[in-house]
N, C-alpha and C. Protein backbone atom coordinates (compact mmCIF):
# COMPACT_ATOMS: atom_id res chain seq x y z
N UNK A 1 0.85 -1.17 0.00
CA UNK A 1 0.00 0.00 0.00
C UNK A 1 0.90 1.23 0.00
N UNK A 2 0.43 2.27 -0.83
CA UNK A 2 1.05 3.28 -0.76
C UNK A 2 0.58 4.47 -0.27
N UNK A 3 0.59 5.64 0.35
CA UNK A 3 -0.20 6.42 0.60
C UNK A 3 0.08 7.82 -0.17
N UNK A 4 -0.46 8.22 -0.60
CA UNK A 4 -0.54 9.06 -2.38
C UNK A 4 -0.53 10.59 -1.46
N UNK A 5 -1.41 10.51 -0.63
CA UNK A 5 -1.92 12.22 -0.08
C UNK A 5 -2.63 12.15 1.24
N UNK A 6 -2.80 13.35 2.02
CA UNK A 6 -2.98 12.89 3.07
C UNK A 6 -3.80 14.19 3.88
N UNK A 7 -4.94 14.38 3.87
CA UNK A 7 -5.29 15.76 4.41
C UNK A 7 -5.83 15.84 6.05
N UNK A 8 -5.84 16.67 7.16
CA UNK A 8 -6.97 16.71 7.63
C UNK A 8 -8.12 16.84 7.67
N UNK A 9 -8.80 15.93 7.87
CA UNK A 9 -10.16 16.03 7.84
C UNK A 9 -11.22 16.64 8.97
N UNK A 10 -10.44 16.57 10.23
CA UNK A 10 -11.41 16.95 11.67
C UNK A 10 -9.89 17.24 12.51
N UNK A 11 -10.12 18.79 13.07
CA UNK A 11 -8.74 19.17 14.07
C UNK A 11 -9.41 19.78 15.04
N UNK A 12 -9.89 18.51 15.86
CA UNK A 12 -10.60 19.00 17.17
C UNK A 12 -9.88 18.21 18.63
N UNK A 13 -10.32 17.86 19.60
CA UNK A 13 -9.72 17.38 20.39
C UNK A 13 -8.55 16.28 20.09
N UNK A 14 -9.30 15.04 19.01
CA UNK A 14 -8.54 14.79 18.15
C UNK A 14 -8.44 15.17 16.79
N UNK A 15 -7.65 14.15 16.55
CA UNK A 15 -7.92 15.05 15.04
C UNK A 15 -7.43 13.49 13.87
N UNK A 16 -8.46 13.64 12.59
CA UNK A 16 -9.06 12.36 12.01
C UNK A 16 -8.13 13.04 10.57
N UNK A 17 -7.14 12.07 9.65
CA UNK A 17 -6.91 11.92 8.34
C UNK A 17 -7.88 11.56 7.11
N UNK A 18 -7.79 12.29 6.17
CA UNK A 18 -8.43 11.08 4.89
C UNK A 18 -6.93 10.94 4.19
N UNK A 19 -6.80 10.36 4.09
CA UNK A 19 -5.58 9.27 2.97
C UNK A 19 -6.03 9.13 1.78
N UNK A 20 -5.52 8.99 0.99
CA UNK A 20 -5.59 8.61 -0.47
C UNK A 20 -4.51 7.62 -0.71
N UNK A 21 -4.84 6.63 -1.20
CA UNK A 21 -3.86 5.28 -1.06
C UNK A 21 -4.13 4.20 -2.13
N UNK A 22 -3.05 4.47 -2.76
CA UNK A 22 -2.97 3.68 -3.82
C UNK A 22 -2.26 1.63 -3.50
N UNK A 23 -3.08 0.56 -3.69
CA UNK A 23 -2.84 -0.82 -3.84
C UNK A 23 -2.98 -1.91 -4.73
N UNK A 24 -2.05 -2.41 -5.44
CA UNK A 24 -1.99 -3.23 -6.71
C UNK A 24 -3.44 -2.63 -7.39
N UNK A 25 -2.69 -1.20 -7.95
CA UNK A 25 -3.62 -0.60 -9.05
C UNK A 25 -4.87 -0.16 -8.84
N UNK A 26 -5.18 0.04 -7.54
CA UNK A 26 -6.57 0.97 -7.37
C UNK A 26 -5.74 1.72 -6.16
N UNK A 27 -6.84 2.94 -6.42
CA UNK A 27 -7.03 3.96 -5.30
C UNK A 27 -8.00 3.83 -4.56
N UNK A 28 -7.73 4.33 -3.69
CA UNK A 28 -8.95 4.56 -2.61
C UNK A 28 -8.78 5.56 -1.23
N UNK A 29 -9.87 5.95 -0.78
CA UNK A 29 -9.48 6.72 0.31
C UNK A 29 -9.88 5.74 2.02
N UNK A 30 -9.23 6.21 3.04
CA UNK A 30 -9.01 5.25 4.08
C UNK A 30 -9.15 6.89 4.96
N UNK A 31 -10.10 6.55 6.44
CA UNK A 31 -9.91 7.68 7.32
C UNK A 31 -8.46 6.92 8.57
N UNK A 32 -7.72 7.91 9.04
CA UNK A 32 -7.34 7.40 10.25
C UNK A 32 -7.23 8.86 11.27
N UNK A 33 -7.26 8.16 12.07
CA UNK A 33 -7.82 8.17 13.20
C UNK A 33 -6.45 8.96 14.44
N UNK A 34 -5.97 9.37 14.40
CA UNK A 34 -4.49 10.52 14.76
C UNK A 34 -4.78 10.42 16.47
N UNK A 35 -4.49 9.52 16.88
CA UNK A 35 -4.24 9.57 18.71
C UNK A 35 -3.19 9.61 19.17
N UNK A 36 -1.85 9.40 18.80
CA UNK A 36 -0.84 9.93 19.55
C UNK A 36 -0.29 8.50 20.31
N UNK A 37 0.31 8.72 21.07
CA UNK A 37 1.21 7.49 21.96
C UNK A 37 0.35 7.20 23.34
N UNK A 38 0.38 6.36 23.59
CA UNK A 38 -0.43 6.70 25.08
C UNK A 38 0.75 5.37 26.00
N UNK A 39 0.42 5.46 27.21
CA UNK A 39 1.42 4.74 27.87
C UNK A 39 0.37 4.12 29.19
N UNK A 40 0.75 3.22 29.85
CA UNK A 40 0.22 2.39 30.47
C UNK A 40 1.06 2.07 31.71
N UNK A 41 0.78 1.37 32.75
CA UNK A 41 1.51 0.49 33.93
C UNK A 41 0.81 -0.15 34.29
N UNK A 42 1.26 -1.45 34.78
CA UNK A 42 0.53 -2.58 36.08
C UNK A 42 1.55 -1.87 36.93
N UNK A 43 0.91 -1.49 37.84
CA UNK A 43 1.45 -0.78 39.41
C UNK A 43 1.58 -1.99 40.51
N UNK A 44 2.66 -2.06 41.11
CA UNK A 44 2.54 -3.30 41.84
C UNK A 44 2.98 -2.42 43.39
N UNK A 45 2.39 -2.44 44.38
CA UNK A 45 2.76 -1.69 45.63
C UNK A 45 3.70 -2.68 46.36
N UNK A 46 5.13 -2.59 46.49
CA UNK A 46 6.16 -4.37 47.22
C UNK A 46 5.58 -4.18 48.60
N UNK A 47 5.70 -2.97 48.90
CA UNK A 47 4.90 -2.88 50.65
C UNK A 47 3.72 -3.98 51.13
N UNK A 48 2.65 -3.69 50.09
CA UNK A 48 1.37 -4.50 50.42
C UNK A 48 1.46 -5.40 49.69
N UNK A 49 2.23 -5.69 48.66
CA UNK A 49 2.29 -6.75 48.23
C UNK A 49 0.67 -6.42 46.84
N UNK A 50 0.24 -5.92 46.89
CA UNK A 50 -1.16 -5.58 45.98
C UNK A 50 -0.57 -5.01 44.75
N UNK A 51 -1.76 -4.70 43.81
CA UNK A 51 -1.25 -4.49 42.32
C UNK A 51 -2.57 -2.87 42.61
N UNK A 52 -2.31 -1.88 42.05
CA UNK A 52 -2.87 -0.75 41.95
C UNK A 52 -3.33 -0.50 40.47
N UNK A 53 -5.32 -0.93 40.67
CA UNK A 53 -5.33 -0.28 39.49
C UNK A 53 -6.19 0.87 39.66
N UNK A 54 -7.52 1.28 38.60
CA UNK A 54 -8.08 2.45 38.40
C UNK A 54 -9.50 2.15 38.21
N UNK A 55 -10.19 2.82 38.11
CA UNK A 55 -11.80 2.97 37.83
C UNK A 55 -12.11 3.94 37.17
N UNK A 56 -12.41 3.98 36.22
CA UNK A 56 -13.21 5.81 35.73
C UNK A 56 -13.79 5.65 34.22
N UNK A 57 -14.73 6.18 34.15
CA UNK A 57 -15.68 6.42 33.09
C UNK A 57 -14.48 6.83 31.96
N UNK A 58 -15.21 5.78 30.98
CA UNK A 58 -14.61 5.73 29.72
C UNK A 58 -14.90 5.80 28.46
N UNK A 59 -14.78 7.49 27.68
CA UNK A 59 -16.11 7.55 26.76
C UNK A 59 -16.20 6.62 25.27
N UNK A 60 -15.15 6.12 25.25
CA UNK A 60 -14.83 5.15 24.37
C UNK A 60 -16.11 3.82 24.80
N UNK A 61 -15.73 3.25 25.61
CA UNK A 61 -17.02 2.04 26.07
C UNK A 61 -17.73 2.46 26.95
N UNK A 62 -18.42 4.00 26.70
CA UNK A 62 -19.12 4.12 27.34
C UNK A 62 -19.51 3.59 28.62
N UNK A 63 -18.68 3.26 29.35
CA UNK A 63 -18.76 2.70 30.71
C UNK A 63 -17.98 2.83 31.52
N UNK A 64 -17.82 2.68 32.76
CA UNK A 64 -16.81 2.31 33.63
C UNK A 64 -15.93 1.10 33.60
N UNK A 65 -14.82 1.53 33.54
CA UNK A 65 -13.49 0.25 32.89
C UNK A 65 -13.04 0.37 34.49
N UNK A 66 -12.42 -0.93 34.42
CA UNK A 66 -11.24 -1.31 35.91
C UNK A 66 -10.41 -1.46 35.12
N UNK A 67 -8.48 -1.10 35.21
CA UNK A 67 -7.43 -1.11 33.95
C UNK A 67 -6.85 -0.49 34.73
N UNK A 68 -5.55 -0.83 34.39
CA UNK A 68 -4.09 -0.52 34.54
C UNK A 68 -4.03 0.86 34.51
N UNK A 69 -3.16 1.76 35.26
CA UNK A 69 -2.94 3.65 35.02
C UNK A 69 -2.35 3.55 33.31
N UNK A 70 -3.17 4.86 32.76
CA UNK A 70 -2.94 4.90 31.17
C UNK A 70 -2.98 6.59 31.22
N UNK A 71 -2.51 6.55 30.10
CA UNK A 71 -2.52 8.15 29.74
C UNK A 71 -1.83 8.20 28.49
N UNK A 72 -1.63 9.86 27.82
CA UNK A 72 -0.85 10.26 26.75
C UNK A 72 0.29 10.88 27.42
N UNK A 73 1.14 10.25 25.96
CA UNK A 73 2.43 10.76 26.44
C UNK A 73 2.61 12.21 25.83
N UNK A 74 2.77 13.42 26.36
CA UNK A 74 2.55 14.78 26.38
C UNK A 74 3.80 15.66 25.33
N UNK A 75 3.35 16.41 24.72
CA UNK A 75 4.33 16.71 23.63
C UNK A 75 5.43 17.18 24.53
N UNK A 76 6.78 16.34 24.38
CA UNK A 76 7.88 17.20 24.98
C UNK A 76 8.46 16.19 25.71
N UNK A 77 7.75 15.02 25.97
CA UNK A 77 7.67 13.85 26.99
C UNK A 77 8.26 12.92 26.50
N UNK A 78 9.34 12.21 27.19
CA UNK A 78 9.94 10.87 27.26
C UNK A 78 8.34 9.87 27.97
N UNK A 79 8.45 8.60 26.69
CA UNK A 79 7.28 8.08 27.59
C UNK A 79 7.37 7.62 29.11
N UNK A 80 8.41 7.44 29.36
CA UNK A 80 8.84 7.17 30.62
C UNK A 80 8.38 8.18 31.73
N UNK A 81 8.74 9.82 31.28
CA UNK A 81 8.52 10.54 32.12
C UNK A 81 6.95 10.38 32.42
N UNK A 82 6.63 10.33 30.92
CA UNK A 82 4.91 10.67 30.99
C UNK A 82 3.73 9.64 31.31
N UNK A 83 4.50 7.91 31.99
CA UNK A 83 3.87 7.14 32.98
C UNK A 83 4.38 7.63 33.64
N UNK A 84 5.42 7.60 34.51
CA UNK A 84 6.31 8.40 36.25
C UNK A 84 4.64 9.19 36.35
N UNK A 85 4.61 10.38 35.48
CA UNK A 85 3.61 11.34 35.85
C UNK A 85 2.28 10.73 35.88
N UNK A 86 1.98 10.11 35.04
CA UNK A 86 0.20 9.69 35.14
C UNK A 86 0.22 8.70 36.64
N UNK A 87 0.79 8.09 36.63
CA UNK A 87 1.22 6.75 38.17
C UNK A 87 0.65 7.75 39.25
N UNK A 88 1.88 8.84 39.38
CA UNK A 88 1.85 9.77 40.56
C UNK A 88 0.28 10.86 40.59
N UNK A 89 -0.09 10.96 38.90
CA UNK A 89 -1.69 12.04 38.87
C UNK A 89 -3.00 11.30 39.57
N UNK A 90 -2.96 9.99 39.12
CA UNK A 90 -3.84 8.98 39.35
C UNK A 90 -3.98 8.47 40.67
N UNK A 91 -3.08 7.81 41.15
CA UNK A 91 -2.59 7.00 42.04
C UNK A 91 -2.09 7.87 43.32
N UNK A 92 -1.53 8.53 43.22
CA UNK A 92 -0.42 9.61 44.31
C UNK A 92 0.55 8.59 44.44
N UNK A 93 1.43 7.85 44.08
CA UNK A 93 2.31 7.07 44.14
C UNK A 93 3.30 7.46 43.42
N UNK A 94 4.54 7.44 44.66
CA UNK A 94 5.81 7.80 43.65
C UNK A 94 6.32 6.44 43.16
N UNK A 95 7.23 5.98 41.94
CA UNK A 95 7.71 5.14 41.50
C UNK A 95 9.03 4.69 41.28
N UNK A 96 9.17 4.17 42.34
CA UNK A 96 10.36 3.23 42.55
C UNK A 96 11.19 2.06 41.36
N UNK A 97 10.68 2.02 40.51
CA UNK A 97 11.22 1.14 39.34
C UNK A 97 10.10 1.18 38.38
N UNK A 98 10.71 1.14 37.09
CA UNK A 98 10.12 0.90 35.91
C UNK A 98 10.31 -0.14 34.87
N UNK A 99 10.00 -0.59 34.24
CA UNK A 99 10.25 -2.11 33.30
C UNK A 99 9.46 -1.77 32.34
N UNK A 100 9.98 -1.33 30.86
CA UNK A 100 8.93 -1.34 29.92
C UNK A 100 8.80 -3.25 29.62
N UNK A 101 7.50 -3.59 29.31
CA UNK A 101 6.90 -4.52 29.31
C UNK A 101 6.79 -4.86 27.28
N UNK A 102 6.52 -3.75 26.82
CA UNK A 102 5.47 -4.07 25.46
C UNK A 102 5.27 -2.80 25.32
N UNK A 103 5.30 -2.94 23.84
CA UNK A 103 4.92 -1.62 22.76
C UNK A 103 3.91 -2.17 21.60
N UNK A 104 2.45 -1.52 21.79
CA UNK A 104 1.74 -2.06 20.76
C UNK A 104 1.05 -1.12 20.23
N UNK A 105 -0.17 -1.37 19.29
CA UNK A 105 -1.16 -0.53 18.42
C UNK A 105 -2.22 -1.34 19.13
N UNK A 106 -2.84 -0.06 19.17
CA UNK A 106 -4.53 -0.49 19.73
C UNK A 106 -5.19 -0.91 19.35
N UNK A 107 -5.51 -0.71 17.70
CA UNK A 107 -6.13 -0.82 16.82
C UNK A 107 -5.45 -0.22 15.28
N UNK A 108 -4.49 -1.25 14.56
CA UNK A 108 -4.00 -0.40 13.82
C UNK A 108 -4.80 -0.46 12.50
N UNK A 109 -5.82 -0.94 12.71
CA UNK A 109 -6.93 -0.93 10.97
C UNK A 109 -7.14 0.77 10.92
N UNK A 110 -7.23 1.38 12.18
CA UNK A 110 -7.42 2.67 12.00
C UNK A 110 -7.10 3.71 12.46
N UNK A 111 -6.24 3.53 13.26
CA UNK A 111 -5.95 4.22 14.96
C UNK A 111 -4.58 4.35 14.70
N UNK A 112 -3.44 5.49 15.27
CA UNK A 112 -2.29 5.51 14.85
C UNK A 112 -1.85 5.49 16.55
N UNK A 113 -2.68 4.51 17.40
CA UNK A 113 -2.35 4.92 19.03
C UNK A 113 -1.30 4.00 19.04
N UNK A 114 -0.01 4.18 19.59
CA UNK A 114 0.69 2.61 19.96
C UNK A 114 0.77 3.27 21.42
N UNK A 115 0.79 1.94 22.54
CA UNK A 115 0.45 1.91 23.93
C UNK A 115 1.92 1.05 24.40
N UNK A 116 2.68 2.13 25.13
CA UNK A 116 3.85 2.12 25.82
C UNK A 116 3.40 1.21 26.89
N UNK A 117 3.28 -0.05 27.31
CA UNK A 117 3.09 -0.92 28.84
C UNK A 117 4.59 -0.93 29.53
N UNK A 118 4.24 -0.48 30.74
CA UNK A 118 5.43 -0.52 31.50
C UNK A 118 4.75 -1.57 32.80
N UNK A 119 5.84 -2.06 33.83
CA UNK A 119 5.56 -2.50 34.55
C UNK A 119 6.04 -1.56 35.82
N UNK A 120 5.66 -1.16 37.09
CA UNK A 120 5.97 -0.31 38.04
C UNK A 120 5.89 -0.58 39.27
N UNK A 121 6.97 -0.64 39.99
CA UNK A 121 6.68 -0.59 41.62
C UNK A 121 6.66 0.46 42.26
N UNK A 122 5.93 0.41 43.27
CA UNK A 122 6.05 1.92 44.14
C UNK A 122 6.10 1.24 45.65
N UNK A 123 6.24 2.20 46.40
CA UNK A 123 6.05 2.01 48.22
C UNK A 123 5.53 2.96 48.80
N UNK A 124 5.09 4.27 48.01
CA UNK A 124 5.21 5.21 49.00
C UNK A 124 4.01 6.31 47.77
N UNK A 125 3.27 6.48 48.59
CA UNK A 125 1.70 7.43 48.48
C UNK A 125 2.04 8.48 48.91
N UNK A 126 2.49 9.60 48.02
CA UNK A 126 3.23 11.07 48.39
C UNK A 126 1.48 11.96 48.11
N UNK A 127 0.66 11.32 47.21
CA UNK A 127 -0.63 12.01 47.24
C UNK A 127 -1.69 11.35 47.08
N UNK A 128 -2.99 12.07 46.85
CA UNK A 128 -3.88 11.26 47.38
C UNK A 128 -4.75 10.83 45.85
N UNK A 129 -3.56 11.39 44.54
CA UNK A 129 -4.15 10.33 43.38
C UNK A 129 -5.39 11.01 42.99
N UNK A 130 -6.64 10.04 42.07
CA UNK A 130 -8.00 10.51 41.70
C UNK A 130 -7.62 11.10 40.60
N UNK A 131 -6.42 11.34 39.52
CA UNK A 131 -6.78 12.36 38.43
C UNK A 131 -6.54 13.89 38.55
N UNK A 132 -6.52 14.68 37.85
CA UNK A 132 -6.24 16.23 37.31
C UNK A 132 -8.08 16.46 37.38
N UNK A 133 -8.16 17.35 38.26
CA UNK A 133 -9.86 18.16 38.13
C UNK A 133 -10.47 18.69 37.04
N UNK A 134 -8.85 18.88 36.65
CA UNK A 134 -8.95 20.16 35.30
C UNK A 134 -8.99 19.58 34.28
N UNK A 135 -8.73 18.03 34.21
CA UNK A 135 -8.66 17.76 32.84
C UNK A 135 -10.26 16.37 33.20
N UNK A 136 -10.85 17.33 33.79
CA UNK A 136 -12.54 16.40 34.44
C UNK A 136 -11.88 14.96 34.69
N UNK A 137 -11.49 14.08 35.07
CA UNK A 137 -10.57 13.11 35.66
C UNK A 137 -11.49 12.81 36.86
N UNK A 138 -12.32 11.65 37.05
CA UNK A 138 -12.69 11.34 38.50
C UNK A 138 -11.95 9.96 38.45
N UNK A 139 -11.22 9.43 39.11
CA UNK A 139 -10.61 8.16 38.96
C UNK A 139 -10.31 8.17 40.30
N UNK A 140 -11.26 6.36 40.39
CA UNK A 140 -11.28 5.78 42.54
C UNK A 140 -9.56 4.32 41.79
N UNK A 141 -8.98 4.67 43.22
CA UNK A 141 -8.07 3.52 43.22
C UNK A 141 -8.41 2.24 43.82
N UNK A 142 -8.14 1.25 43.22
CA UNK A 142 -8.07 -0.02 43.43
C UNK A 142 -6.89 -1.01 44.06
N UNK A 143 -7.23 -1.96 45.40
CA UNK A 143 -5.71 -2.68 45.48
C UNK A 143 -6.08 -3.87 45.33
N UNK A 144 -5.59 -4.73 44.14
CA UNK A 144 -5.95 -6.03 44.44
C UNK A 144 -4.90 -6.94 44.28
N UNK A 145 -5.25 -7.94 45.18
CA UNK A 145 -4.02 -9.01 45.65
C UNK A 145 -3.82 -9.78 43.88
N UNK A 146 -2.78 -10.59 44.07
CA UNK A 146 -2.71 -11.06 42.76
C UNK A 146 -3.48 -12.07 42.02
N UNK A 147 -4.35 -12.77 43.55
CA UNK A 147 -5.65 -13.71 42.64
C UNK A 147 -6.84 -12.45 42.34
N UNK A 148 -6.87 -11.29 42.79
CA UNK A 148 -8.07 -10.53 42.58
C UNK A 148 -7.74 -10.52 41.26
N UNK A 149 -6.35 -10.00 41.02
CA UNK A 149 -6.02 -9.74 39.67
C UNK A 149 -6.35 -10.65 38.63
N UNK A 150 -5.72 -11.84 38.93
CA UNK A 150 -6.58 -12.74 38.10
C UNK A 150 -7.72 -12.93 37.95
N UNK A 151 -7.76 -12.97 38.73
CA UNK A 151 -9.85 -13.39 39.07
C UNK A 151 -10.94 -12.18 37.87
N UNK A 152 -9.47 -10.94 37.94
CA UNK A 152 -10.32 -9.23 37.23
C UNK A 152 -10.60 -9.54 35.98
N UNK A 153 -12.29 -9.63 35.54
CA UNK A 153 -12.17 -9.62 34.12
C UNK A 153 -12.78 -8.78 33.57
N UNK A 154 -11.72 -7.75 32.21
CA UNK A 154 -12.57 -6.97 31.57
C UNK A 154 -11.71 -6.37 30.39
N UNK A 155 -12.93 -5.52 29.23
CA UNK A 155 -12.59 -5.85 28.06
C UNK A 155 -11.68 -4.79 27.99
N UNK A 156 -10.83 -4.59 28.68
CA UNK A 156 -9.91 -3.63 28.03
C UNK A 156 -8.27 -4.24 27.99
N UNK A 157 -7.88 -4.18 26.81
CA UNK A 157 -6.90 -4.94 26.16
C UNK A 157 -5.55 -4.70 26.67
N UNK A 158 -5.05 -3.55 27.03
CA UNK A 158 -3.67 -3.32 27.75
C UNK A 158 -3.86 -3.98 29.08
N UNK A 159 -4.82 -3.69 29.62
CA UNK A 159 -5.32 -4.75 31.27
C UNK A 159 -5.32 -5.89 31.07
N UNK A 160 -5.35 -6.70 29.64
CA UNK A 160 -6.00 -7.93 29.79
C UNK A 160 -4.50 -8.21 29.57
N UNK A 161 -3.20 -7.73 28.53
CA UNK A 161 -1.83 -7.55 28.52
C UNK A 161 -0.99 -8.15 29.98
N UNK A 162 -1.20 -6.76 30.60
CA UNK A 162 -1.16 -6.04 31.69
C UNK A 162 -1.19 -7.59 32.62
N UNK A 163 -2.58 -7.97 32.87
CA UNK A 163 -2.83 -9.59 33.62
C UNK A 163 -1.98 -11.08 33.33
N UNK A 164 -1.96 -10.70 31.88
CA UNK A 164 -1.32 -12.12 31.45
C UNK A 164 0.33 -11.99 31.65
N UNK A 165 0.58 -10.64 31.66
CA UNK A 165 2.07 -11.08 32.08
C UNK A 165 2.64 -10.87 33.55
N UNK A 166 1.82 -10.34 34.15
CA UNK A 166 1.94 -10.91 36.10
C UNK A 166 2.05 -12.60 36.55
N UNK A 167 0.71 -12.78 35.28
CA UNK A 167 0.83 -14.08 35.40
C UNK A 167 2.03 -14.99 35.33
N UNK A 168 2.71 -14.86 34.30
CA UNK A 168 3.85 -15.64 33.46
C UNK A 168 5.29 -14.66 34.05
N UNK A 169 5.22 -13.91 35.15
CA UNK A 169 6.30 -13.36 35.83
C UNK A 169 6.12 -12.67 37.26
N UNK A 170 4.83 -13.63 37.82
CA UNK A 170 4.44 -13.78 39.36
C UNK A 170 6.04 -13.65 39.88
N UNK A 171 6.03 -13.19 40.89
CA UNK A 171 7.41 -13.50 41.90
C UNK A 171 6.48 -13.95 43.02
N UNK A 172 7.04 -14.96 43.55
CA UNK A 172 6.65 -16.00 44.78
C UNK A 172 7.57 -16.07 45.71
């Protein structure tokens, strides 16, 4: 596939491509979908021994998701810096180690998101977490032991990531 031209189509919160894309001799046009990097953690607290996740309305599935701390990584931002920061916005937890885990696409039929998974320990609750007010953010924290974790089921795909490799790198 080639991609011939490339305009904006919508430059609003996000902002949506039309493509023009030429493949073994036809054209055609394709929208995508311009989200940026976003980054992720399974938060593991060594103190309590618990895994820290999140709760908060999600206008994508319209619902309330349980999932791993996520966010965008902010123009200017090492993704690294810009989990350190979402961990500590969310959570109030400072972070004691980091492990990138996995680098993927969310959805790459249309979506240009790839999702930084890190893995994170912390010990120490410098604040009291819940999200940025300002950026409307209500997010309740979660601690669950590592069978809760297992036991957690839901459709969001970096969490479901996120689960399967606690699993396959439990420390006992």
């Amino acid at each position: 596939m080639n991609i011939k031209s490339r305009e904006k189509a919508y430059d609003g919160y996000f902002k949506i491509y039309k493509l023009t894309v030429e493949q073994q001799g036809h054209t055609f046009t394709r929208e995508q979908f311009d989200r940026g990097d976003a980054v992720a953690a399974l938060v593991f607290d060594t103190e309590k021994q618990q895994y820290i996740l999140t709760r908060q309305f999600r206008v994508g599935s319209e619902s309330e998701l349980v999932e791993v701390v996520a966010g965008m990584v902010d123009k200017g931002e090492q993704p690294e810096e810009s989990i350190t920061r979402e961990i500590e916005e969310e959570t109030g937890y400072h972070v004691d180690r980091l492990q990138h885990l996995h680098t993927f696409y969310s959805s790459p039929g249309g979506t240009t998101e790839r999702v930084m998974l890190y893995y994170a320990e912390v010990t120490k609750q410098n604040g009291a977490g819940g999200g940025n007010a300002h950026e409307h953010e209500f997010i309740e924290i979660l601690h669950l032991s590592p069978e809760e974790l297992d036991a957690l089921e839901t459709p969001d795909a970096k969490t479901i990531i996120a689960q399967q490799w606690a699993k396959l790198h439990r420390r006992r």
